[in-house]
C-alpha atoms as a PDB file:
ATOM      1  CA  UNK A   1      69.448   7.290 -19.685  1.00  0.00           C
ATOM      2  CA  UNK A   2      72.843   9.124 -18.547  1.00  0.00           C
ATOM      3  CA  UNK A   3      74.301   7.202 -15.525  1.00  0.00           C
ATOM      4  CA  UNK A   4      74.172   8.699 -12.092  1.00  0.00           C
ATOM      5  CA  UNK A   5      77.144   9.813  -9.953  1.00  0.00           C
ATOM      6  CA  UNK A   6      75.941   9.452  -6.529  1.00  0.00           C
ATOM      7  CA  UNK A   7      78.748  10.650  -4.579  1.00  0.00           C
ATOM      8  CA  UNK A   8      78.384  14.029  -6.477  1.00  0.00           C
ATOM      9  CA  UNK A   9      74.710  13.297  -6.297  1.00  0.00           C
ATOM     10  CA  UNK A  10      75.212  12.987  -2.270  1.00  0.00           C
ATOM     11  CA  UNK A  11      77.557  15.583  -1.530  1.00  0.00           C
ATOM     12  CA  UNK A  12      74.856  18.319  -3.922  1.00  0.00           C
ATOM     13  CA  UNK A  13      71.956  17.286  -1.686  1.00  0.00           C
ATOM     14  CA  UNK A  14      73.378  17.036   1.778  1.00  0.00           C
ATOM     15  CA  UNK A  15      72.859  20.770   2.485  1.00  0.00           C
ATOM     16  CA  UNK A  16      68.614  20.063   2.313  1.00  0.00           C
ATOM     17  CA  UNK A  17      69.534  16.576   3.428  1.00  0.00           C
ATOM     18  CA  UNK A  18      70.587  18.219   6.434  1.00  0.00           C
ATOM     19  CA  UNK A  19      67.970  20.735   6.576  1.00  0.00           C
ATOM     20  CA  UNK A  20      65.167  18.200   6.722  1.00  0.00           C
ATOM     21  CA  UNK A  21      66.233  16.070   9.416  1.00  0.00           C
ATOM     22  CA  UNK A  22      67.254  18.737  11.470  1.00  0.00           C
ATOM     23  CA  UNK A  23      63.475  19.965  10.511  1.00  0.00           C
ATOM     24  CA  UNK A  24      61.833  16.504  11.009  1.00  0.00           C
ATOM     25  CA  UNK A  25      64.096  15.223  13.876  1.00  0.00           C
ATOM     26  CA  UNK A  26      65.094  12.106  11.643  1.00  0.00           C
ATOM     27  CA  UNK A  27      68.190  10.741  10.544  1.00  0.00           C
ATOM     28  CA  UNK A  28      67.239   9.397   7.212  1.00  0.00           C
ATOM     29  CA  UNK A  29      70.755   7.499   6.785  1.00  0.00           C
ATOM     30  CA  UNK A  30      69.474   5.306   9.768  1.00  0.00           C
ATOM     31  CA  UNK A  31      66.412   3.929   7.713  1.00  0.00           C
ATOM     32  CA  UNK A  32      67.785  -0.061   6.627  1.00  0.00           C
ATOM     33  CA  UNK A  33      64.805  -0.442   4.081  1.00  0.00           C
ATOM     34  CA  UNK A  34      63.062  -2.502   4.918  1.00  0.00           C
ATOM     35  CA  UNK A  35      59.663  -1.537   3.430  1.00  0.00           C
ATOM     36  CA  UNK A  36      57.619  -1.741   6.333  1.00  0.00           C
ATOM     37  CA  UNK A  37      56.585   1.922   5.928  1.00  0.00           C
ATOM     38  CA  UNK A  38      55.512   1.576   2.066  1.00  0.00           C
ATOM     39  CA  UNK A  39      53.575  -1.991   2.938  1.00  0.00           C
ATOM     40  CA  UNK A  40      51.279   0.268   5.068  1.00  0.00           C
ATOM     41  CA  UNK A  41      50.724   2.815   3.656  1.00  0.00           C
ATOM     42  CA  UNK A  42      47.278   3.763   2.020  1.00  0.00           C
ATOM     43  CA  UNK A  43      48.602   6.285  -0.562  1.00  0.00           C
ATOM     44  CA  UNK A  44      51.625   4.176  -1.877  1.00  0.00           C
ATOM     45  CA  UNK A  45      49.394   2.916  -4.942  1.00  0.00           C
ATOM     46  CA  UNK A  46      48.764   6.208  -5.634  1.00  0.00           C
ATOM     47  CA  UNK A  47      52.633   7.623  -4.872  1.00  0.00           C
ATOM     48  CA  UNK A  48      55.390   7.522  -7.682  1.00  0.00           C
ATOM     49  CA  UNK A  49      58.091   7.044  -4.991  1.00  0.00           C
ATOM     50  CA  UNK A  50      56.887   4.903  -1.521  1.00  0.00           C
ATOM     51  CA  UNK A  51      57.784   6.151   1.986  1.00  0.00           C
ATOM     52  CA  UNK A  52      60.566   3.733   1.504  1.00  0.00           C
ATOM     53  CA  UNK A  53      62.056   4.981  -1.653  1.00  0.00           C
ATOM     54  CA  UNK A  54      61.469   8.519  -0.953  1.00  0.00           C
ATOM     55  CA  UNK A  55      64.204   7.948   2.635  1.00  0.00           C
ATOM     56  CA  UNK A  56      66.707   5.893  -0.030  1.00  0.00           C
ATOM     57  CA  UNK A  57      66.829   8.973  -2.373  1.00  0.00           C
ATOM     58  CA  UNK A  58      67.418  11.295   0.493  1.00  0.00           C
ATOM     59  CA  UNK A  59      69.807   8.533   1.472  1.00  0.00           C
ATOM     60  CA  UNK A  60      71.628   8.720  -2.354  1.00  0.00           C
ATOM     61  CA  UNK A  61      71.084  12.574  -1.640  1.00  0.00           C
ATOM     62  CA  UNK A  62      68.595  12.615  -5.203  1.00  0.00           C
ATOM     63  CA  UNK A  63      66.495  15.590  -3.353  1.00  0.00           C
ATOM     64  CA  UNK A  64      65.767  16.401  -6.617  1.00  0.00           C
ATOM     65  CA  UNK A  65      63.657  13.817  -7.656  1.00  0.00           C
ATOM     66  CA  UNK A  66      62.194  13.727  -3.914  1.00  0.00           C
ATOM     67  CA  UNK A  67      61.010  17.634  -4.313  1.00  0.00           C
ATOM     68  CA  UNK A  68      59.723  16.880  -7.819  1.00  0.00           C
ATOM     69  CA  UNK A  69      57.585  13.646  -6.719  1.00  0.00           C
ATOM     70  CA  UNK A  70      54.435  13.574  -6.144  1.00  0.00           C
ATOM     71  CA  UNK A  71      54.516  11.231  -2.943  1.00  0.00           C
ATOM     72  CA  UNK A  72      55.270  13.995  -0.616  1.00  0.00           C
ATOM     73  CA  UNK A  73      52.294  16.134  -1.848  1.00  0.00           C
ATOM     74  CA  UNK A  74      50.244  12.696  -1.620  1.00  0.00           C
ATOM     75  CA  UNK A  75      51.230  11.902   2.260  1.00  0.00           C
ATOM     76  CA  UNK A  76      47.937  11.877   4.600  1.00  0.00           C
ATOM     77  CA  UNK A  77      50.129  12.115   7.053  1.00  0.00           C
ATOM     78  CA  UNK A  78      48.200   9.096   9.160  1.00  0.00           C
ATOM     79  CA  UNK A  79      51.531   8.324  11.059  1.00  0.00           C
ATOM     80  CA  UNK A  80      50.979   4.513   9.779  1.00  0.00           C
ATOM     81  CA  UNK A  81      54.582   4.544   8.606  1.00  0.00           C
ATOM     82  CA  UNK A  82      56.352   5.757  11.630  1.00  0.00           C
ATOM     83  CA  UNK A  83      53.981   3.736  13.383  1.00  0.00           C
ATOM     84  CA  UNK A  84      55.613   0.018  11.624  1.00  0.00           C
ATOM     85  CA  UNK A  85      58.911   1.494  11.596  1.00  0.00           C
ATOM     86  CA  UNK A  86      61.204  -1.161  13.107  1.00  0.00           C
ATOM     87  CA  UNK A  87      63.940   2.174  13.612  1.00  0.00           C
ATOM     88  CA  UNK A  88      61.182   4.278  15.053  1.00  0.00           C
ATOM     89  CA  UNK A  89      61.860   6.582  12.828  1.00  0.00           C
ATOM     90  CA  UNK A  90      59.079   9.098  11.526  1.00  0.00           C
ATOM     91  CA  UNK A  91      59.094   9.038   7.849  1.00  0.00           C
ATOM     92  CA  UNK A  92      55.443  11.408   8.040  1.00  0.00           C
ATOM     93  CA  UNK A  93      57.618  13.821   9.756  1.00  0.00           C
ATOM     94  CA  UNK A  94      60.332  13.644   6.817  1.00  0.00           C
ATOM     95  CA  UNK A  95      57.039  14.028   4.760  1.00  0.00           C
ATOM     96  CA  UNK A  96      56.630  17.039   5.579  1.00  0.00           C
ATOM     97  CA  UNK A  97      59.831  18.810   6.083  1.00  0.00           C
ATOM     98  CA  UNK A  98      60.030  18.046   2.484  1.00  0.00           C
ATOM     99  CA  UNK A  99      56.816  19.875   1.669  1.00  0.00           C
ATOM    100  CA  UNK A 100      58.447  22.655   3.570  1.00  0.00           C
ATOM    101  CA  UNK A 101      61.638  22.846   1.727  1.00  0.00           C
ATOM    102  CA  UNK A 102      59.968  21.516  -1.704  1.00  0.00           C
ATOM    103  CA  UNK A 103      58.100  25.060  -1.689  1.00  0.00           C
ATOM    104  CA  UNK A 104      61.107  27.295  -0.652  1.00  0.00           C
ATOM    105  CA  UNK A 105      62.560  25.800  -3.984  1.00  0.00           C
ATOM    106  CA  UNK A 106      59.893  27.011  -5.858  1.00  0.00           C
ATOM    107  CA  UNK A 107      57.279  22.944  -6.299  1.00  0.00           C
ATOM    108  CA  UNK A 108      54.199  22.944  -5.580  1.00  0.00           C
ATOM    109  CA  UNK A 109      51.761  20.356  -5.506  1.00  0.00           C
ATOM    110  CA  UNK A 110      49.375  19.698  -8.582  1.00  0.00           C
ATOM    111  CA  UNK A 111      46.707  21.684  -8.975  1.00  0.00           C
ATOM    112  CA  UNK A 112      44.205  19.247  -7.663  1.00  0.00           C
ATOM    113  CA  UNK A 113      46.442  18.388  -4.509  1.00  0.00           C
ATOM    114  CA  UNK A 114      46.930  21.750  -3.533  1.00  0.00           C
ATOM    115  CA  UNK A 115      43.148  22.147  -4.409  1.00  0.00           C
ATOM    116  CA  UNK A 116      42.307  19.632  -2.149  1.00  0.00           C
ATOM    117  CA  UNK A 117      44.749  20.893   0.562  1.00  0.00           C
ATOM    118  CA  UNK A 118      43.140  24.461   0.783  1.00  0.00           C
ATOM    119  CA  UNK A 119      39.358  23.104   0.474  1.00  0.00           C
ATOM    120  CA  UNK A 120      40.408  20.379   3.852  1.00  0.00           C
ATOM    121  CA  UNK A 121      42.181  23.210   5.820  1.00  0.00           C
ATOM    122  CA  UNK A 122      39.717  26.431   4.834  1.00  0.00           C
ATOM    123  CA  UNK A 123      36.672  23.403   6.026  1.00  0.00           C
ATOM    124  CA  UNK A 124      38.852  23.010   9.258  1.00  0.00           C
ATOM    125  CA  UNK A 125      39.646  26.443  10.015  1.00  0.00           C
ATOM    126  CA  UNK A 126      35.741  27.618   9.356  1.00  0.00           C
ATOM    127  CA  UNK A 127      34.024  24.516  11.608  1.00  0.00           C
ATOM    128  CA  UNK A 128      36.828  23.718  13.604  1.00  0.00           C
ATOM    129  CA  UNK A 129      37.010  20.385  12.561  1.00  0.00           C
ATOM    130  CA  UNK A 130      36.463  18.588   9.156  1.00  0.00           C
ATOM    131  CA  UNK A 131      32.846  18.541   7.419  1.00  0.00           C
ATOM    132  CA  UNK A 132      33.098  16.252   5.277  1.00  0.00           C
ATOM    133  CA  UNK A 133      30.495  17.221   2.839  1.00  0.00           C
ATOM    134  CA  UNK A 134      31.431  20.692   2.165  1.00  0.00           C
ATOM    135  CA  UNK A 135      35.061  19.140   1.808  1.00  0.00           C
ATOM    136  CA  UNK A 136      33.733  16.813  -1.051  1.00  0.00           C
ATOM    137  CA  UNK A 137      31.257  19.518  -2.702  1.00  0.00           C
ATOM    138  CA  UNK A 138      34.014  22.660  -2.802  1.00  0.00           C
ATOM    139  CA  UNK A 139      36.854  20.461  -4.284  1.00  0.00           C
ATOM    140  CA  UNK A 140      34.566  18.671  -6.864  1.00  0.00           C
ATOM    141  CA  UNK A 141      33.248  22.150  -8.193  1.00  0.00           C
ATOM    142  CA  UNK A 142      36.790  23.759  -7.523  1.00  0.00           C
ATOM    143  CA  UNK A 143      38.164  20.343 -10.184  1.00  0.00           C
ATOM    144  CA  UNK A 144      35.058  21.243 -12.493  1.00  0.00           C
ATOM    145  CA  UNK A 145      33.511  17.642 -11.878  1.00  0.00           C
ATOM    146  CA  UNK A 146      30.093  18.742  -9.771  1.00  0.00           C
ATOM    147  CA  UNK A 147      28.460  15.186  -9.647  1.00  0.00           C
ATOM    148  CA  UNK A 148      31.712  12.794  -9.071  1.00  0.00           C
ATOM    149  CA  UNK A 149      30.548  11.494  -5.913  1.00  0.00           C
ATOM    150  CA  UNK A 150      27.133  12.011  -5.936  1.00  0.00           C
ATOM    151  CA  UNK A 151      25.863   8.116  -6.493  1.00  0.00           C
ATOM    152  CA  UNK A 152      27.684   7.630  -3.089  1.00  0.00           C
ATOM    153  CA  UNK A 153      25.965  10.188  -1.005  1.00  0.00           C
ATOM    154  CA  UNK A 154      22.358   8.275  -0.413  1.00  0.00           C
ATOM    155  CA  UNK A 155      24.248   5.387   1.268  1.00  0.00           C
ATOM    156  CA  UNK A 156      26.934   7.247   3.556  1.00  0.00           C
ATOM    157  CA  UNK A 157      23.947   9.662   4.686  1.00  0.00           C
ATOM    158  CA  UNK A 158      22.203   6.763   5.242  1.00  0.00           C
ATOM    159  CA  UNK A 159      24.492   4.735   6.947  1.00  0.00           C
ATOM    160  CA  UNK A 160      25.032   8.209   9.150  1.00  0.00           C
ATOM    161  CA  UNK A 161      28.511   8.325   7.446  1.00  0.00           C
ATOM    162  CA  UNK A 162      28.025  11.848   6.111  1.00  0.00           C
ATOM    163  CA  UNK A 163      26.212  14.925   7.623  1.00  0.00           C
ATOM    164  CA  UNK A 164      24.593  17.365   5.668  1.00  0.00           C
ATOM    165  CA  UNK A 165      25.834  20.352   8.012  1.00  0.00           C
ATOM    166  CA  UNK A 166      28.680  20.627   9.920  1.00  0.00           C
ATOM    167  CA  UNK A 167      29.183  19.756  13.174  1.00  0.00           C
ATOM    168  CA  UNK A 168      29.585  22.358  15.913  1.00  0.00           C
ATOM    169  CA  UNK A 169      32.395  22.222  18.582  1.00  0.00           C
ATOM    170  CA  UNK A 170      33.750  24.124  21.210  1.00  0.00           C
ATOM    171  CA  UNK A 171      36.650  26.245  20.977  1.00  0.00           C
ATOM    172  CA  UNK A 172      36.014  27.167  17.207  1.00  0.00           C
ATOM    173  CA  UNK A 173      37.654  30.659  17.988  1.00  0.00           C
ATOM    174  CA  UNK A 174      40.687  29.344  19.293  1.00  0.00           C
ATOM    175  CA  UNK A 175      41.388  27.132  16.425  1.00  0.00           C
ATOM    176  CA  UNK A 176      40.569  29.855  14.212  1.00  0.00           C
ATOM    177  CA  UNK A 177      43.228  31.899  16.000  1.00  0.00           C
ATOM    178  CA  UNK A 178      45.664  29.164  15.498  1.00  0.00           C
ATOM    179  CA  UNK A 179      44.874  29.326  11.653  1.00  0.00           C
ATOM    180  CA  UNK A 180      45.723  33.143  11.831  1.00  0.00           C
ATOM    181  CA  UNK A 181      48.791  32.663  13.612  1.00  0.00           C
ATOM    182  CA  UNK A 182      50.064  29.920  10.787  1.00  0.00           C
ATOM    183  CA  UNK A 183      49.277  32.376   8.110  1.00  0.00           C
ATOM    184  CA  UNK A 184      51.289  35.032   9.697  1.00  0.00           C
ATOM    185  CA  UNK A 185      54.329  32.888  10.359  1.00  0.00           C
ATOM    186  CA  UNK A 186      54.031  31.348   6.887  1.00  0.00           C
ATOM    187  CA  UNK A 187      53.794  34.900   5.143  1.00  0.00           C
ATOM    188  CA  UNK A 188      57.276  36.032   7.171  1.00  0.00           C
ATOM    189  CA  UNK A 189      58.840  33.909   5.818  1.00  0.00           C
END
C-alpha cells in the first residue's frame, strides 16, 4: 500500500469539502472524534466507514473514499448521531450532502440500496406514508428472494406490527405533489 500525502490529499478535496458543509450547514473540521456518533448508530455494523470516520476523511479531505463508501448510501438518516453529538453538529445532514454530491460525480448506491431506496419512497409517495408490507414484498421480489421474510410475517401481523393494507391519511395529494415537485427539481439539475 502506497503512502498517502494528505496535504495534497486535503488541498484536492477541499473544493467538495466545501461544497458539503455549505450544503449540510456543518463544519466538519469542528468534529474532535470522539465516536459518540458511530457508538449510536444502528447501521455502523453494517457501514465500512462509521459516522465518525466518514467526518475524519472529509477532515484528511479523502472525499474519495467517502463518495465510494458504502456508509453514506447505508445512513437511515434517524438523526441519532447529531442527536449524541457533544459539538451539535449534524453528521445525518453531512450524510446526505454527500449522497448529493456522490451522484453528481457519477456513484451510486448498490443495486439493492438504491432498490430499497425507490421501493421506501415510491410506498411513501403512493400512501402517503410508509406501508410496510408492500415495502418488504416489492424489494424482496425486486432482489429476486420472494420468501426472505416470510417466517416473520405470522408474528408481526399478529402482534399488530404489520398491516396487510396500507393505511389511509389525509393530505395524500399534497404529499404526492411534493413528490412531483422533487422530481422536477432533481431532473433540472
Amino acid at each position: 500500500m502506497q503512502p498517502i500525502n494528505l496535504t495534497s490529499a486535503e488541498a484536492a478535496g477541499r473544493d467538495l469539502v466545501e461544497k458539503v458543509q455549505k450544503a449540510s450547514g456543518v463544519d466538519v473540521k469542528a468534529c474532535y472524534q470522539c465516536g459518540k456518533c458511530s457508538a449510536g448508530c444502528p447501521v455502523g455494523s453494517a457501514m465500512d466507514y462509521t459516522p465518525r470516520q466518514i467526518m475524519r476523511l472529509l477532515q484528511l479531505g479523502l472525499v474519495d473514499e467517502v463518495l465510494k463508501s458504502r456508509s453514506i448510501w447505508l445512513c437511515a438518516q434517524c438523526e441519532t448521531c447529531s442527536a449524541r453529538c457533544p459539538r451539535n453538529l449534524q453528521p445525518d445532514k453531512v450524510m446526505e450532502s454527500l449522497r448529493i454530491e456522490a451522484k453528481k460525480a457519477g456513484y451510486e448506491a448498490e443495486d439493492e440500496i438504491a432498490t430499497f431506496n425507490e421501493k421506501f419512497l415510491r410506498s411513501v409517495a403512493a400512501n402517503g406514508r410508509l406501508y410496510e408490507a408492500g415495502l418488504i414484498i416489492g424489494f424482496n421480489l425486486a432482489t429476486v428472494q420472494p420468501l426472505k421474510d416470510a417466517g416473520c410475517a405470522p408474528a408481526m401481523l399478529t402482534a399488530g406490527k404489520l398491516k396487510l393494507f396500507p393505511h389511509k391519511i389525509k393530505g395524500k395529494d399534497a404529499i404526492r405533489r411534493m413528490f412531483e415537485k422533487a422530481e422536477k427539481a432533481e431532473g433540472e439539475r
